[in-house]
Protein backbone atom coordinates (compact mmCIF):
# COMPACT_ATOMS: atom_id res chain seq x y z
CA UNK A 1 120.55 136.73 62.45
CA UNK A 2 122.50 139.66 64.64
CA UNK A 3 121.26 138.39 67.86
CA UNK A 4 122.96 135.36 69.80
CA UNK A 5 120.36 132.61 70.18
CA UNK A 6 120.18 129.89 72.92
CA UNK A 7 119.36 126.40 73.38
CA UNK A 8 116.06 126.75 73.38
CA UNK A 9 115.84 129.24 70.29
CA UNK A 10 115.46 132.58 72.45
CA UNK A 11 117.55 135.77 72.13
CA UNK A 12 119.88 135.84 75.43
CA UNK A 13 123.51 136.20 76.37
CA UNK A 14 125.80 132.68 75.71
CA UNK A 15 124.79 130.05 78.20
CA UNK A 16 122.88 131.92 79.60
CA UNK A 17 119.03 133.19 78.65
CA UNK A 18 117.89 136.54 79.57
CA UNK A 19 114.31 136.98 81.29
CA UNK A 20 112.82 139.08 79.04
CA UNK A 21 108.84 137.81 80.60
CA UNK A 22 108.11 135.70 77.42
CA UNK A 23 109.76 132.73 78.08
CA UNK A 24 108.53 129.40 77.27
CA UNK A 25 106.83 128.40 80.06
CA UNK A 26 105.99 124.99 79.22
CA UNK A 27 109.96 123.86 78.12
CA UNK A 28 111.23 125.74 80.88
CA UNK A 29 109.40 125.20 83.29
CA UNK A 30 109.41 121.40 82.85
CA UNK A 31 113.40 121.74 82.68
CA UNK A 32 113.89 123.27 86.07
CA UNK A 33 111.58 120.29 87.79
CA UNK A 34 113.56 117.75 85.98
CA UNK A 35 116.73 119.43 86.93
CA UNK A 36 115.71 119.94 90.36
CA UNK A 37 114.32 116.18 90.93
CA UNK A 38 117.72 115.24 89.94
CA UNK A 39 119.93 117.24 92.47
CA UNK A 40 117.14 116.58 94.97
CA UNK A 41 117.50 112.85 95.00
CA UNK A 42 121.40 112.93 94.73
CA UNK A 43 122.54 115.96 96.77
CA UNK A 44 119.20 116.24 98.89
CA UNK A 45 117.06 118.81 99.30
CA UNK A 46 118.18 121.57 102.12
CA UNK A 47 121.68 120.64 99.93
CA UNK A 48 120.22 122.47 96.80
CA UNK A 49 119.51 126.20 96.21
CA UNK A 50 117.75 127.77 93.62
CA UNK A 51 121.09 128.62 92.23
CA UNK A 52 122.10 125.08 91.70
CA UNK A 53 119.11 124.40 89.94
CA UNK A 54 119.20 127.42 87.81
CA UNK A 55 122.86 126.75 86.81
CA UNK A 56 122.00 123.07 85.74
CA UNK A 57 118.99 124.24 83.67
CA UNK A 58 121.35 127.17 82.32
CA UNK A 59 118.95 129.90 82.94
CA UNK A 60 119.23 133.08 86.02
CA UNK A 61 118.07 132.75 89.07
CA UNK A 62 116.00 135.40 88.02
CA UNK A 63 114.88 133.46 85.23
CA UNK A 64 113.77 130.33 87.63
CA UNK A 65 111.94 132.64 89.80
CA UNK A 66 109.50 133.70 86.95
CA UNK A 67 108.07 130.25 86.85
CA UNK A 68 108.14 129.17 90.61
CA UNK A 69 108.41 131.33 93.74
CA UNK A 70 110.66 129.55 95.60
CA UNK A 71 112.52 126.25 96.37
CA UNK A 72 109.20 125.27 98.15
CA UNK A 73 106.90 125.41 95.35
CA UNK A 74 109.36 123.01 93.20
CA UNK A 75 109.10 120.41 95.50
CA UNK A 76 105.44 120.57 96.28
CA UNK A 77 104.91 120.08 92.61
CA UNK A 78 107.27 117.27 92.14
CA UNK A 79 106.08 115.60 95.37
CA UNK A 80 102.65 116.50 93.52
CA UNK A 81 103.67 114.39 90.07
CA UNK A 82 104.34 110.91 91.94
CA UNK A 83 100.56 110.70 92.90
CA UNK A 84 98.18 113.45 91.57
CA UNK A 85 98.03 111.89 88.51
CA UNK A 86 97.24 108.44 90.00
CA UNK A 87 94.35 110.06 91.94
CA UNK A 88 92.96 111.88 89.09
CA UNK A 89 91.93 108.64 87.01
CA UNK A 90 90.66 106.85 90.24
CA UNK A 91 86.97 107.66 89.46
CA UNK A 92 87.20 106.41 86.24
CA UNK A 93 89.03 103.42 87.17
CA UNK A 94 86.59 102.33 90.00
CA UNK A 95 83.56 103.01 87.07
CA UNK A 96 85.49 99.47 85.68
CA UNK A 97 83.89 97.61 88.53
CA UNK A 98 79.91 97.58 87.00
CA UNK A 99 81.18 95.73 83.85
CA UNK A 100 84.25 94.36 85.03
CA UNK A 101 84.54 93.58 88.44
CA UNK A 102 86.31 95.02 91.35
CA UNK A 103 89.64 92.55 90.49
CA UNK A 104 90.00 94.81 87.54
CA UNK A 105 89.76 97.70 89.06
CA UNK A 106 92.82 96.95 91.39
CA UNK A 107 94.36 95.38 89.21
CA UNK A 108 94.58 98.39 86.96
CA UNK A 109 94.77 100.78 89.85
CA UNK A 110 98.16 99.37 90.95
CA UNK A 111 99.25 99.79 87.10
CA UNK A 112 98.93 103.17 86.76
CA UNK A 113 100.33 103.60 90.07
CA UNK A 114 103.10 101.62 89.15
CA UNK A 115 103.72 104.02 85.77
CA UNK A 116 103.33 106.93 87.72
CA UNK A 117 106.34 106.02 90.31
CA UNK A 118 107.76 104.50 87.18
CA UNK A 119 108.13 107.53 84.89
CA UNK A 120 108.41 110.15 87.76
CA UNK A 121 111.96 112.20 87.02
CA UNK A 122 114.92 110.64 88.52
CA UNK A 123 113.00 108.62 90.96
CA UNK A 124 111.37 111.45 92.30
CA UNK A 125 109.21 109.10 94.05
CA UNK A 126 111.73 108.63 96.96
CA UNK A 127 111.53 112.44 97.76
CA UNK A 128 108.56 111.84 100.72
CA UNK A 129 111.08 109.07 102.28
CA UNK A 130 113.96 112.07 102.90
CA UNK A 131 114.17 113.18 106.38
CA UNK A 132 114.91 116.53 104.86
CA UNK A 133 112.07 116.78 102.95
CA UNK A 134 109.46 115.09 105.59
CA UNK A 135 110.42 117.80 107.67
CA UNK A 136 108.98 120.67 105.72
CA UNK A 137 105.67 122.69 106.58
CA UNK A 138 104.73 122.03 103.04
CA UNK A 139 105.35 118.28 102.73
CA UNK A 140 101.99 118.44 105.10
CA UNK A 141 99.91 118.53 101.80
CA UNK A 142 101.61 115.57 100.08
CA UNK A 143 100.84 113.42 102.96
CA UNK A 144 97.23 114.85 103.09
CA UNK A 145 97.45 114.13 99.03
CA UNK A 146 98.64 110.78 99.41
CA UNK A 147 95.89 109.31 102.18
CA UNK A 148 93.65 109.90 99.38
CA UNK A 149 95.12 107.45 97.37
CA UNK A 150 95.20 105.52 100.79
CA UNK A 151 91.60 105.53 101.04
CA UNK A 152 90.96 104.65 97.11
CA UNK A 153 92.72 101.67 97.91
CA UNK A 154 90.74 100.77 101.46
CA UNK A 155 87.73 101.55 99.16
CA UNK A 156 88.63 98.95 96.80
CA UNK A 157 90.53 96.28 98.84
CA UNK A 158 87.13 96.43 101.48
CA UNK A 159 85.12 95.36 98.09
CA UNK A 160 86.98 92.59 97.29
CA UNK A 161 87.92 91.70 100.97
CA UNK A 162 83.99 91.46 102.09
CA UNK A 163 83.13 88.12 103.05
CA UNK A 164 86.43 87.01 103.07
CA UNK A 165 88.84 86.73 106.75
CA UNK A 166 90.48 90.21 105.86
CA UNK A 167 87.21 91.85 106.14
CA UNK A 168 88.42 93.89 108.95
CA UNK A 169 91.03 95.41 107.52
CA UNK A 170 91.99 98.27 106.44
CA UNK A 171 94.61 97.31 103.69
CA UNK A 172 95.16 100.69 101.82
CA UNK A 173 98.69 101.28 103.29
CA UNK A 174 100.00 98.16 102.81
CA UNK A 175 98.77 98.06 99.27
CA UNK A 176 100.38 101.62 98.64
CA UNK A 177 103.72 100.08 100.22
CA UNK A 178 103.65 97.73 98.14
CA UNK A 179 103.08 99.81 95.28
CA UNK A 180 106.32 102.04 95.84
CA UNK A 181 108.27 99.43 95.94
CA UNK A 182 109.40 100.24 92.39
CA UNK A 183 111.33 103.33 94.09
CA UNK A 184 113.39 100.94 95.18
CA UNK A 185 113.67 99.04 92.09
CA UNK A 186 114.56 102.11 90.09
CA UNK A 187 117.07 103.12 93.18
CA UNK A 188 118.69 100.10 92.76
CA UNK A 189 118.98 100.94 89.26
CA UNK A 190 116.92 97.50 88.33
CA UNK A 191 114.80 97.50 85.33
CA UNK A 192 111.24 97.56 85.92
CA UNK A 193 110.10 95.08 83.20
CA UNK A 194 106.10 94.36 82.32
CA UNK A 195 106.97 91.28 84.51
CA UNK A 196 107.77 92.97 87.29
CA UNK A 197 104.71 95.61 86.85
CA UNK A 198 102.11 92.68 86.96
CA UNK A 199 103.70 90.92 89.19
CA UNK A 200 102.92 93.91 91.67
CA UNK A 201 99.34 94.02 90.62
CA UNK A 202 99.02 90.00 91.28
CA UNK A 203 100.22 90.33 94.73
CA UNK A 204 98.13 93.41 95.78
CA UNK A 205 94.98 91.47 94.77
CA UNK A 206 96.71 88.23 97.51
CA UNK A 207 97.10 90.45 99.50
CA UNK A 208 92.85 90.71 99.50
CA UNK A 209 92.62 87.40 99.02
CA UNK A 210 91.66 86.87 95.55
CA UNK A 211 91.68 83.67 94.27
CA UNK A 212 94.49 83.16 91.56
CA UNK A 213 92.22 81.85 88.39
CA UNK A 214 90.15 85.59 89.45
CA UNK A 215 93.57 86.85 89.38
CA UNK A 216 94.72 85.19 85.77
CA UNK A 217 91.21 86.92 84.33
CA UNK A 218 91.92 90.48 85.67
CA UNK A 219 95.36 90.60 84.76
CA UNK A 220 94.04 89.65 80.94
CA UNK A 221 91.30 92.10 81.40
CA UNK A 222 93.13 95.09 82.69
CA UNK A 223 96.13 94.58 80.01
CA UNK A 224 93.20 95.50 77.79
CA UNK A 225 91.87 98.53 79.72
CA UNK A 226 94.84 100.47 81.17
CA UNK A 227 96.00 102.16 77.90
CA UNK A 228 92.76 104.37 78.78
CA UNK A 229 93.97 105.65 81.91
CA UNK A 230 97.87 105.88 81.61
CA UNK A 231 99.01 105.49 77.86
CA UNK A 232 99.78 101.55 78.87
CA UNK A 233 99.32 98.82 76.84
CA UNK A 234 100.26 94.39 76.97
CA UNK A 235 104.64 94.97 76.34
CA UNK A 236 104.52 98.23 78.79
């Protein structure tokens, strides 16, 4: 073959692929946001350009530019990973509570919240809690994006909190605080074990003040269901 091939099996210069406007946009694209999650959480994010990203994926600028228009748009849709695909099973999760009671539902809501956080590239979770990302125009969307996760869980916590002393309460931020707290297990560079994953879930159904035998049964229950809603199964 006369022509020098990169990494990722395209004709281009050494080290360096050429834009030639059919590259693979699914590969590439997923490079630069892993690439870019990483220097965002170590070096923050006004501290990386577009040409430190572009140099750790080992494409051009020019190249990175083709798949996102601008520093912006990277971090919208990493900011977008750690919780749009939490809000897009909520519906089906919440259908759980007909057969299977509103424990479940929580139960396995705060599961595939957990994965989410859990498998989000190089913590990517912690981004919101920068000052330097906060501070953005655009970070207004991810906050309007995460108080609907907010409300799923006021919507479920008011179920299981109705005739019960916490009634009154609105308990969806402290149940998505208490959720994220496995940014700061996977900051501290802790494992996050299956223990440690339904151990959240147990204590965001205390928090509404469900009985622990109720507790015991949805834990069984939603070991059973989550595989349906985040790959999950018993062991992960």
């Amino acid at each position: 073959m006369s022509a020098t091939m990169t990494r990722t099996g395209r004709p281009g210069g050494p080290g360096r692929p050429r834009h030639t406007g059919q590259i693979a946009t699914g590969s590439a694209r997923e490079d630069i946001l892993d690439h870019a999650a990483r220097l965002f959480t170590s070096r923050g994010y006004a501290g990386t350009s577009t040409r430190d990203i572009a140099e750790a994926v080992g494409i051009r600028q020019s190249s990175l530019y083709y798949h996102f228009a601008d520093k912006g748009e990277i971090l919208s849709e990493l900011l977008d990973q750690t919780i749009r695909p939490t809000i897009d099973k909520v519906e089906g999760i919440e259908r759980l509570a007909a057969e299977h009671g509103w424990e479940t539902v929580l139960y396995v809501l705060v599961l595939v919240d957990v994965h989410t956080l859990a498998i989000a590239p190089h913590n990517a979770g912690m981004l919101p809690r920068l000052p330097d990302v906060s501070s953005q125009p655009l970070f207004e969307r991810a906050r309007t994006v995460r108080r609907e996760l907010v409300d799923a869980y006021d919507r479920i916590a008011s179920q299981l909190a109705s005739n019960r002393r916490h009634c009154d309460l609105r308990l969806g931020n402290v149940l998505l605080e208490l959720v994220e707290v496995v940014i700061s297990i996977r900051r501290a560079g802790d494992t996050l074990t299956d223990t440690k994953r339904h151990a959240i879930a147990a204590s965001a159904l205390r928090i509404c003040d469900v009985p622990e035998e109720q507790i015991w049964a949805a834990a069984l229950t939603a070991a059973r269901l989550v595989g349906q809603f985040a790959g999950l199964s018993d062991g992960h």
